[in-house]
Protein backbone atom coordinates (compact mmCIF):
# COMPACT_ATOMS: atom_id res chain seq x y z
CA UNK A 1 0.00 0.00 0.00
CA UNK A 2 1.45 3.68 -0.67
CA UNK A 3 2.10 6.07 1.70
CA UNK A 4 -0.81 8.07 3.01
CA UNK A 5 1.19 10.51 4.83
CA UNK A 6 0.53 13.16 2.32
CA UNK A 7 -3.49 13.88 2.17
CA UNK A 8 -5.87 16.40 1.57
CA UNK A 9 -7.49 17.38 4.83
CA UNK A 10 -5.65 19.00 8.36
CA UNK A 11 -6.51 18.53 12.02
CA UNK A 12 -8.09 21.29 13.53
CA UNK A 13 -11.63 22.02 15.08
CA UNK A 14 -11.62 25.42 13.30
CA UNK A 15 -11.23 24.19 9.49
CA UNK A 16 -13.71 25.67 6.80
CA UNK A 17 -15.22 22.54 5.66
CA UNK A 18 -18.76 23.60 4.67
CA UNK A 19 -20.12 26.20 1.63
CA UNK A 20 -21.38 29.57 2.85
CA UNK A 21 -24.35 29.52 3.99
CA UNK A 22 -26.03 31.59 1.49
CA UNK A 23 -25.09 29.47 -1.20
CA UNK A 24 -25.81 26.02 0.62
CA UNK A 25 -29.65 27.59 1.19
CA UNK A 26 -29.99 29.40 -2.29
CA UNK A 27 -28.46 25.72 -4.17
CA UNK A 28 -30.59 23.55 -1.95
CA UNK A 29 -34.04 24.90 -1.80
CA UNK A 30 -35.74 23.71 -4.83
CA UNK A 31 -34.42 20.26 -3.40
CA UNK A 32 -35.80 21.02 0.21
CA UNK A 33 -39.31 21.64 -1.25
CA UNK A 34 -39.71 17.90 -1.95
CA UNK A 35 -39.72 17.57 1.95
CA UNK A 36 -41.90 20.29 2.75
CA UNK A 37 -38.96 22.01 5.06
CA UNK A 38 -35.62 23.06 5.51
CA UNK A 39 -32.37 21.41 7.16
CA UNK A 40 -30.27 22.97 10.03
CA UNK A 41 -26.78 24.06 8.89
CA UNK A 42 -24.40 21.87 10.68
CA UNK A 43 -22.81 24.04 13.77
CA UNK A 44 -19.08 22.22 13.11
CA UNK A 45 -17.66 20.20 10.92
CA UNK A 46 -16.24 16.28 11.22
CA UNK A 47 -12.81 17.21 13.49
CA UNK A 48 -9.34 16.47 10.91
CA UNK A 49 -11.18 16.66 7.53
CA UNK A 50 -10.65 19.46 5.22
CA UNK A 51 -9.25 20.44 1.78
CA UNK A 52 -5.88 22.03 1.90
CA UNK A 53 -3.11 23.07 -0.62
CA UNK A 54 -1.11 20.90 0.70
CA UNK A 55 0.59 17.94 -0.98
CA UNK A 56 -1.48 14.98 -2.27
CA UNK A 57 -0.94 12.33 -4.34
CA UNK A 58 -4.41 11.95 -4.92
CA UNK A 59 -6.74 13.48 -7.62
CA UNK A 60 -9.45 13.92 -5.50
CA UNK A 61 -10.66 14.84 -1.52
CA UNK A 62 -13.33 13.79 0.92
CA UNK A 63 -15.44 17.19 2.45
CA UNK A 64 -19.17 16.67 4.73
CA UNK A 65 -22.32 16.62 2.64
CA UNK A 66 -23.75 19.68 2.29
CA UNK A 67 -27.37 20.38 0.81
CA UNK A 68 -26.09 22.02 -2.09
CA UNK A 69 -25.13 18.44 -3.30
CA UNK A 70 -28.32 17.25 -3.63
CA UNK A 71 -28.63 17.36 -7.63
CA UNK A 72 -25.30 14.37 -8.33
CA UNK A 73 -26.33 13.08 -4.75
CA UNK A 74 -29.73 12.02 -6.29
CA UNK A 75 -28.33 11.02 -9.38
CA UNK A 76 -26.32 8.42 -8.74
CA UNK A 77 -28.39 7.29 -5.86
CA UNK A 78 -31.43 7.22 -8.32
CA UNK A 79 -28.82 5.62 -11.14
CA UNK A 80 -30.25 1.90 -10.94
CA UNK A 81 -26.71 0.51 -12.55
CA UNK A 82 -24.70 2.74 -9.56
CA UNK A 83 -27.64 0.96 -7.19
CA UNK A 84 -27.44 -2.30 -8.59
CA UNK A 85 -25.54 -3.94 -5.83
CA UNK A 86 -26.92 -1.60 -2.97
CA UNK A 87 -28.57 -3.61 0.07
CA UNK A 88 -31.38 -1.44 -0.25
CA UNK A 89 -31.95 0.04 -3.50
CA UNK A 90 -33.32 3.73 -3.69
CA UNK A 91 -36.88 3.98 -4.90
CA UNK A 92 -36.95 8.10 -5.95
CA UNK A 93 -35.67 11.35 -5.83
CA UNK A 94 -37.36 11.79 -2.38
CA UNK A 95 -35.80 8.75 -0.86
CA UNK A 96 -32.42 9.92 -2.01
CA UNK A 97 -32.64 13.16 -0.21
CA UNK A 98 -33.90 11.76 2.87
CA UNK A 99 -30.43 10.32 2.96
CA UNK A 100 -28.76 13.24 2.16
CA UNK A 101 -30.84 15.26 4.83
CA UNK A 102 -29.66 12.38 7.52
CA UNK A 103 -25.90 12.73 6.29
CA UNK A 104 -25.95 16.29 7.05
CA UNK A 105 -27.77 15.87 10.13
CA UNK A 106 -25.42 13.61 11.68
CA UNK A 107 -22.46 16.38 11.40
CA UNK A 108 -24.44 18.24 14.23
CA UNK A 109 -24.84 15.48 16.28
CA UNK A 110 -22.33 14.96 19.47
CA UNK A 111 -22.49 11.50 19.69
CA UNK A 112 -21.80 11.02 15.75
CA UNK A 113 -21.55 7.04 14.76
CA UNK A 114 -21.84 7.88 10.63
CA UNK A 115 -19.46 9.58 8.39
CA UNK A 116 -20.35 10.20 5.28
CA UNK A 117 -18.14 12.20 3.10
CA UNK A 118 -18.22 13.64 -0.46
CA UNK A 119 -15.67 12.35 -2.87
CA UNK A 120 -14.94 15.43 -4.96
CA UNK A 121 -12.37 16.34 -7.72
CA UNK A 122 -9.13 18.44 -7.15
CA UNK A 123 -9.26 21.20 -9.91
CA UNK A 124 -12.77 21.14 -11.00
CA UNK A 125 -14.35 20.60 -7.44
CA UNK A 126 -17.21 18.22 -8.75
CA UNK A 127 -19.07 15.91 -6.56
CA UNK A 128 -18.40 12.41 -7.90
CA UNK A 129 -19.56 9.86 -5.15
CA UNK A 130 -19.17 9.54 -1.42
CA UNK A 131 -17.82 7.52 1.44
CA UNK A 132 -18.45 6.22 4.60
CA UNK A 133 -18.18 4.39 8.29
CA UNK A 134 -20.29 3.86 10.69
CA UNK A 135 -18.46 3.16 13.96
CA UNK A 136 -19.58 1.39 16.59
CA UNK A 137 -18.78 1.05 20.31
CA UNK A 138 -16.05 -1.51 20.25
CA UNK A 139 -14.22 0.77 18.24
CA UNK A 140 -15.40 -0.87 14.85
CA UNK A 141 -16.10 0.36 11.74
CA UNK A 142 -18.45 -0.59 8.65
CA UNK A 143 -17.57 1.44 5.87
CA UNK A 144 -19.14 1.38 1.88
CA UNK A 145 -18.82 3.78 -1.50
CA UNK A 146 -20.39 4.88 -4.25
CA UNK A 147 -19.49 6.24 -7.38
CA UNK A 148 -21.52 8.43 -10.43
CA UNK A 149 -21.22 5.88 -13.51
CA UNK A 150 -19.09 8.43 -15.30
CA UNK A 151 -16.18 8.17 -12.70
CA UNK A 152 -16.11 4.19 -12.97
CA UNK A 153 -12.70 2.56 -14.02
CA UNK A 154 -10.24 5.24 -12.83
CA UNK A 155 -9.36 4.64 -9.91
CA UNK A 156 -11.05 7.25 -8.08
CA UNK A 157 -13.09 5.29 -5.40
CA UNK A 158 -9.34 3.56 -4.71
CA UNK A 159 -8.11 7.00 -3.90
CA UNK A 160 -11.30 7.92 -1.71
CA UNK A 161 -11.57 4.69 0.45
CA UNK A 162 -7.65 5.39 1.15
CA UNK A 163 -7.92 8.92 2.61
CA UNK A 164 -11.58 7.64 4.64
CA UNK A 165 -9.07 4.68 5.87
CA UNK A 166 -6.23 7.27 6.96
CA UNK A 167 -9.26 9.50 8.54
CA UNK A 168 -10.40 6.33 10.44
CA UNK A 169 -7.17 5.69 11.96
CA UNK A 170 -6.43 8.90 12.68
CA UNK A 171 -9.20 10.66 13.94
CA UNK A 172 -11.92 7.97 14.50
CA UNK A 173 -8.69 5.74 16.13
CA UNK A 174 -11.02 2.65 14.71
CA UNK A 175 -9.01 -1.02 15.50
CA UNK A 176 -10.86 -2.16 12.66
CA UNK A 177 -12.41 -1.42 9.58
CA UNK A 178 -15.09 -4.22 7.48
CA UNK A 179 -16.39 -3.73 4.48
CA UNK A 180 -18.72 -6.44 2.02
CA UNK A 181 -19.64 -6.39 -1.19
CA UNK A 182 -21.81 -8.65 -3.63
CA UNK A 183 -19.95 -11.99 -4.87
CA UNK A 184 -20.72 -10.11 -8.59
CA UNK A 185 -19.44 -6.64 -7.78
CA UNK A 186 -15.49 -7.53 -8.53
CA UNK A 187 -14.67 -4.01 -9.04
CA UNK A 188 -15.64 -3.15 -5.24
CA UNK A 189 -13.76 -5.97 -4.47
CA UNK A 190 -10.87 -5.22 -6.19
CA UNK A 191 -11.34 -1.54 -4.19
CA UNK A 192 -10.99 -3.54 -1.24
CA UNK A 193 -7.99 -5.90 -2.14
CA UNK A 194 -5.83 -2.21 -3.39
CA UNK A 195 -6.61 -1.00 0.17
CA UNK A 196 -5.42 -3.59 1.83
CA UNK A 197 -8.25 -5.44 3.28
CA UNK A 198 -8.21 -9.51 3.39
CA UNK A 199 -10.77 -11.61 3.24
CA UNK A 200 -12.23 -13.46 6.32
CA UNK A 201 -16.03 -14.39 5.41
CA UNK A 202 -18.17 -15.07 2.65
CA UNK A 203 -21.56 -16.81 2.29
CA UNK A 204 -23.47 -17.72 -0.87
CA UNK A 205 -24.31 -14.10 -1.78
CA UNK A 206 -21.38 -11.85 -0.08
CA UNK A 207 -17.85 -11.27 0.46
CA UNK A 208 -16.54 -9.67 3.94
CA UNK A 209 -13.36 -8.19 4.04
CA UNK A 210 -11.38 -6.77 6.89
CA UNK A 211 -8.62 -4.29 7.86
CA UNK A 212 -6.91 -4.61 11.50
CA UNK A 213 -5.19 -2.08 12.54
CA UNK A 214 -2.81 -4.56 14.84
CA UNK A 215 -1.78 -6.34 11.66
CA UNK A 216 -1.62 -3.62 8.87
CA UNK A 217 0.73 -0.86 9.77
CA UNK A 218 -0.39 1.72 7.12
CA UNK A 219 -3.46 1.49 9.14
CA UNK A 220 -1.92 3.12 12.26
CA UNK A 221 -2.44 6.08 12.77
């Protein structure tokens, strides 16, 4: 695995994660009237994460949801190839943005178990997916991807999963991370296998994978 000592985000409580306000509200409310209401701004941001000038050997960043993402966050989530392998499919536009409501919501929340993180492009700053973990309290972690179909094949969602491992270890100080995916979804598998996670389950319809932080040391923090 290569080094992940060079990434795109900083520690610090006071890092500018999130769009201005006026922007976030002004993008997001012809989304918001499909729920009837309106979604309170997160007060802080996920601790650590944050895109920086600094060095990175990756072409893209994580940031927190925001509600201005709502248009490419309902696109792939309503893209039934981009769902195909999803445990629970989404139905409609409506569903989708219940999700993204609930991502944003959990960056307010002080006992946060979910991260989920837009995966954007250096350069061009496009949304092209997101990541995740939930943790748990044995200091666990479940984390899953997706990408928009566009992005497939180029290694992006590699790139992503690495810097949400790094943030894990780091700032989440996780002792383990598991992730599944369907037997016929090789390419998430293959996500898995770059990042360093081994196999230690299956069953007729799944692959689980692990990583342990004890065992892989690009996994310490």
């Amino acid at each position: 695995m290569r080094s992940l000592a060079l990434m795109e985000y900083r520690h610090g409580r006071d890092a500018a994660l999130l769009a201005p306000e006026a922007a976030v509200q002004s993008e997001a409310s012809p989304c918001l009237g499909m729920l009837g209401g309106r979604v309170r701004r997160p007060v802080r941001p996920a601790a650590g994460l944050c895109r920086t000038e600094c060095l990175n050997p990756f072409r893209v960043y994580l940031r927190e949801h925001t509600m201005a993402d709502c248009r490419p966050y309902c696109e792939w989530q309503t893209d039934p190839e981009v769902m195909k392998f999803a445990d629970k499919p989404v139905q409609s536009k409506e569903e989708a943005l219940a999700g993204l409501v609930e991502s944003v919501a959990q960056q307010a929340d002080g006992e946060r178990r979910k991260y989920f993180m837009a995966v954007v492009l250096k350069g061009s700053d496009e949304m092209i997916g997101d990541v995740g973990i939930t943790r748990n309290e044995r200091g666990f972690g479940d984390m899953g991807w997706f990408l928009r179909r566009a992005y497939w094949g180029k290694g992006y969602a590699t790139e992503a999963v690495l810097l949400l491992i790094q943030y894990a270890a780091e700032r989440l100080n996780l002792k383990k991370i598991f992730a599944s995916c369907h037997r016929a979804n090789k390419a998430s598998e293959r996500i898995m296998i770059k990042c360093g996670f081994t196999l230690f389950t299956s069953n007729e319809g799944r692959l689980y994978y692990m990583l342990d932080k004890n065992t892989r040391p690009a996994f310490q923090a």
